[in-house]
PDB file of N, CA and C in Angstrom:
ATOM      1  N   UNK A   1    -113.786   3.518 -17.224  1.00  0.00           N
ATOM      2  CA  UNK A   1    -114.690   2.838 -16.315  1.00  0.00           C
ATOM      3  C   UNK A   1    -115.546   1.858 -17.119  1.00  0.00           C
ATOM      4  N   UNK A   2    -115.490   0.450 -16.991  1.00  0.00           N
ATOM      5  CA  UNK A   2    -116.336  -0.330 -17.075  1.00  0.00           C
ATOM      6  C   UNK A   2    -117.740  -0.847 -16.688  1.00  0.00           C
ATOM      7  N   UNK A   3    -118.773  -0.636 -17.092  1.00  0.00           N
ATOM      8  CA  UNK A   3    -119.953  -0.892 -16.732  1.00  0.00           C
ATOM      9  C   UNK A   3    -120.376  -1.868 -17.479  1.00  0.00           C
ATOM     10  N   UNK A   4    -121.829  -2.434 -16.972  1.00  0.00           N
ATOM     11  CA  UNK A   4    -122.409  -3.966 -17.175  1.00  0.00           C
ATOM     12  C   UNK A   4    -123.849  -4.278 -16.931  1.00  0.00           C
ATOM     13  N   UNK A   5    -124.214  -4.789 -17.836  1.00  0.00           N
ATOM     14  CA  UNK A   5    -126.028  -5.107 -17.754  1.00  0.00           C
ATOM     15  C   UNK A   5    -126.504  -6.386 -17.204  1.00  0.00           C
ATOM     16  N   UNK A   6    -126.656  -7.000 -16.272  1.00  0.00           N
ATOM     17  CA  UNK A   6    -127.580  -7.642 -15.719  1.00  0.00           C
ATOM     18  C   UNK A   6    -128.239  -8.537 -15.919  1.00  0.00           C
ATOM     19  N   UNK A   7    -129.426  -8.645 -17.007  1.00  0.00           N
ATOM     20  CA  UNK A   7    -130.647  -9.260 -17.303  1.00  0.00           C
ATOM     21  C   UNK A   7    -131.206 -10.284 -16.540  1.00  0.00           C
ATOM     22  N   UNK A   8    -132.086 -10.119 -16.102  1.00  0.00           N
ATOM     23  CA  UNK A   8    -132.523 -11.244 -15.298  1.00  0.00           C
ATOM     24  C   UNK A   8    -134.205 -11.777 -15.298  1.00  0.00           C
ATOM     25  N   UNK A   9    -134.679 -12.401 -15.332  1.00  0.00           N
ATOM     26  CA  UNK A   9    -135.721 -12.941 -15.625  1.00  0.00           C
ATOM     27  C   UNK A   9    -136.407 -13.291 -14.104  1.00  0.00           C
ATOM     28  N   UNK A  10    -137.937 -13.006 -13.981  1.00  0.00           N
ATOM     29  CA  UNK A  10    -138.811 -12.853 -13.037  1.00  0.00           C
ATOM     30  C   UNK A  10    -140.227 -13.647 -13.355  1.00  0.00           C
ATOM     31  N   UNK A  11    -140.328 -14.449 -13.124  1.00  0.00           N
ATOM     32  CA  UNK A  11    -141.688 -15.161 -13.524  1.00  0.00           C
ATOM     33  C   UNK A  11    -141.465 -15.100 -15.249  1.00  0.00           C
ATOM     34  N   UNK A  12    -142.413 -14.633 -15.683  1.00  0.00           N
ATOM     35  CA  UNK A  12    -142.137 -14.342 -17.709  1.00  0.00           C
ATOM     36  C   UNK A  12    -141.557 -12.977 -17.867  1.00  0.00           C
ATOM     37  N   UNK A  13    -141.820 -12.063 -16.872  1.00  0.00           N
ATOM     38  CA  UNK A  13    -141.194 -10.590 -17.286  1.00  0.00           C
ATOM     39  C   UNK A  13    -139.174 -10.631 -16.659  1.00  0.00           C
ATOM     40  N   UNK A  14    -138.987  -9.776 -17.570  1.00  0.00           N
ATOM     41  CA  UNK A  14    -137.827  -9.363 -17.517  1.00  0.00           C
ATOM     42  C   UNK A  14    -137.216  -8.294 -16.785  1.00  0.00           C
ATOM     43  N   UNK A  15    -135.610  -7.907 -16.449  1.00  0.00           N
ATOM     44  CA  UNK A  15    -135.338  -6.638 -15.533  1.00  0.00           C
ATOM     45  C   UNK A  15    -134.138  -6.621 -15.696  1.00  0.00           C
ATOM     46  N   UNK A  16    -133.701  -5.573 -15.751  1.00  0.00           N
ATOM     47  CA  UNK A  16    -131.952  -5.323 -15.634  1.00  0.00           C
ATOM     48  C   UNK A  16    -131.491  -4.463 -14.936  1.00  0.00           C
ATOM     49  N   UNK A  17    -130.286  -5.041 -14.371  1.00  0.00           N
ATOM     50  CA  UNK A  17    -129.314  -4.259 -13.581  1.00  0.00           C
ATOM     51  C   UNK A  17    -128.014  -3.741 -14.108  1.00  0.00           C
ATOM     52  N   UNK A  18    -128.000  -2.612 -14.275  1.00  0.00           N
ATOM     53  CA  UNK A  18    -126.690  -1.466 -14.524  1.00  0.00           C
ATOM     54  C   UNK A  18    -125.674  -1.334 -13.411  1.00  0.00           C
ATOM     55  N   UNK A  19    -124.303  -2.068 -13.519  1.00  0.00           N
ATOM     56  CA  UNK A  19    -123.532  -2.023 -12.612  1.00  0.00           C
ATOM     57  C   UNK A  19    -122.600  -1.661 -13.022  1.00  0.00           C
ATOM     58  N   UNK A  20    -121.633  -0.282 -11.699  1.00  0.00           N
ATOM     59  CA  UNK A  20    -120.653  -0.174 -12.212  1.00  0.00           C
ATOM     60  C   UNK A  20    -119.373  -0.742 -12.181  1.00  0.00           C
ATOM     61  N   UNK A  21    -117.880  -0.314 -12.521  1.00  0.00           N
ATOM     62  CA  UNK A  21    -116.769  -1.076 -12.402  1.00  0.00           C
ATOM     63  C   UNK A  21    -116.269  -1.782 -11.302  1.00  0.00           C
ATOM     64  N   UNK A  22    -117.166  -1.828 -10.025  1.00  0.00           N
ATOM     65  CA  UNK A  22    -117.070  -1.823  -8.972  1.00  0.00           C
ATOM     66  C   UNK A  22    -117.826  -3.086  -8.462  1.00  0.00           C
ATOM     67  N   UNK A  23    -118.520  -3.761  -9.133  1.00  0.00           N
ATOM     68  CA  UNK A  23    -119.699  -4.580  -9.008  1.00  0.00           C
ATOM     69  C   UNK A  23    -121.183  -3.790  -8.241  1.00  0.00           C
ATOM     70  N   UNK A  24    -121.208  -2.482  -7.910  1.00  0.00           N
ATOM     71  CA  UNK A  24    -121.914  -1.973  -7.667  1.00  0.00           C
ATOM     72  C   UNK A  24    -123.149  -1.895  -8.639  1.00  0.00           C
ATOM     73  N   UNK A  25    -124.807  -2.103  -8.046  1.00  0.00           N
ATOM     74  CA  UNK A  25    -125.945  -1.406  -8.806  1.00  0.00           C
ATOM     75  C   UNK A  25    -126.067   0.072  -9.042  1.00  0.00           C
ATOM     76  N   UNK A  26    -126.117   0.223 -10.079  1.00  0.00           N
ATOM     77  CA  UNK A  26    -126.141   2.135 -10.141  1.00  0.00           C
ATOM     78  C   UNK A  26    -127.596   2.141 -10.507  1.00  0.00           C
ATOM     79  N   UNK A  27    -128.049   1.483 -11.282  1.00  0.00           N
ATOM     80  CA  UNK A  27    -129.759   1.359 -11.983  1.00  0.00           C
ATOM     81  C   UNK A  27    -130.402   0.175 -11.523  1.00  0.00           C
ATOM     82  N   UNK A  28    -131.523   0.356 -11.412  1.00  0.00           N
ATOM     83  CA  UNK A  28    -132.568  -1.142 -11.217  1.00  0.00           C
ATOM     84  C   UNK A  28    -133.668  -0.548 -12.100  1.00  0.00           C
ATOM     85  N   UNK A  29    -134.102  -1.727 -13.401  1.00  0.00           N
ATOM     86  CA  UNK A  29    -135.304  -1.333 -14.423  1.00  0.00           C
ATOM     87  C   UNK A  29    -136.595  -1.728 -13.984  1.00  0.00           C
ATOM     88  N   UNK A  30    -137.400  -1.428 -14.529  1.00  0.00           N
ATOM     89  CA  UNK A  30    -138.909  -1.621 -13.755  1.00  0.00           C
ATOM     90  C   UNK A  30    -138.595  -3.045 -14.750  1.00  0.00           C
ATOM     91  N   UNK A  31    -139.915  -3.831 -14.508  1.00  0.00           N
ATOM     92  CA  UNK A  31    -139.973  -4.902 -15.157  1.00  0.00           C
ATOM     93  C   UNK A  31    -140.823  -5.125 -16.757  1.00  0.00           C
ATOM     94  N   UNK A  32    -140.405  -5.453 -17.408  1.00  0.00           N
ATOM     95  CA  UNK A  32    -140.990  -5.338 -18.957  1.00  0.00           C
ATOM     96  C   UNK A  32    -141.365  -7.221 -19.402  1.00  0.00           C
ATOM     97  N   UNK A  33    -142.413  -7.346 -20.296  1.00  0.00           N
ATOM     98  CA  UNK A  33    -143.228  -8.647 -20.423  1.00  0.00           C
ATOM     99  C   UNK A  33    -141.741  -9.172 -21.467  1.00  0.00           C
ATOM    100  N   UNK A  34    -141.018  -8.182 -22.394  1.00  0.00           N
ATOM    101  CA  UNK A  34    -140.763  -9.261 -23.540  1.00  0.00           C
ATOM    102  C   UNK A  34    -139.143  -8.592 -23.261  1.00  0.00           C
ATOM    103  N   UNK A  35    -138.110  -9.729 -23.897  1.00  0.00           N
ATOM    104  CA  UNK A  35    -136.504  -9.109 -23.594  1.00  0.00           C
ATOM    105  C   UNK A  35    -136.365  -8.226 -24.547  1.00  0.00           C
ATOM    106  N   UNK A  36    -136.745  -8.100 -25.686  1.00  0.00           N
ATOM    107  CA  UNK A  36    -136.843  -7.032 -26.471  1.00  0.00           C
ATOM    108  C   UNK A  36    -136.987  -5.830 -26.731  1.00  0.00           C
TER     109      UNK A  36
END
């Protein structure tokens, strides 16, 4: 099974989405200031 991260950018903070082989969201991250 293949899975996949997201990253996506929101004003200056950051967020990622965990999807599985399916193009499905399995995770949604709270939002964090730096991509790091």
């Amino acid at each position: 099974m293949s899975t996949h991260f997201d990253l996506k950018r929101s004003g200056t903070q950051f967020m990622f989405n965990l999807k599985a082989a399916n193009n499905e969201i399995v995770l949604t991250s709270e939002r964090y200031p730096a991509e790091t």
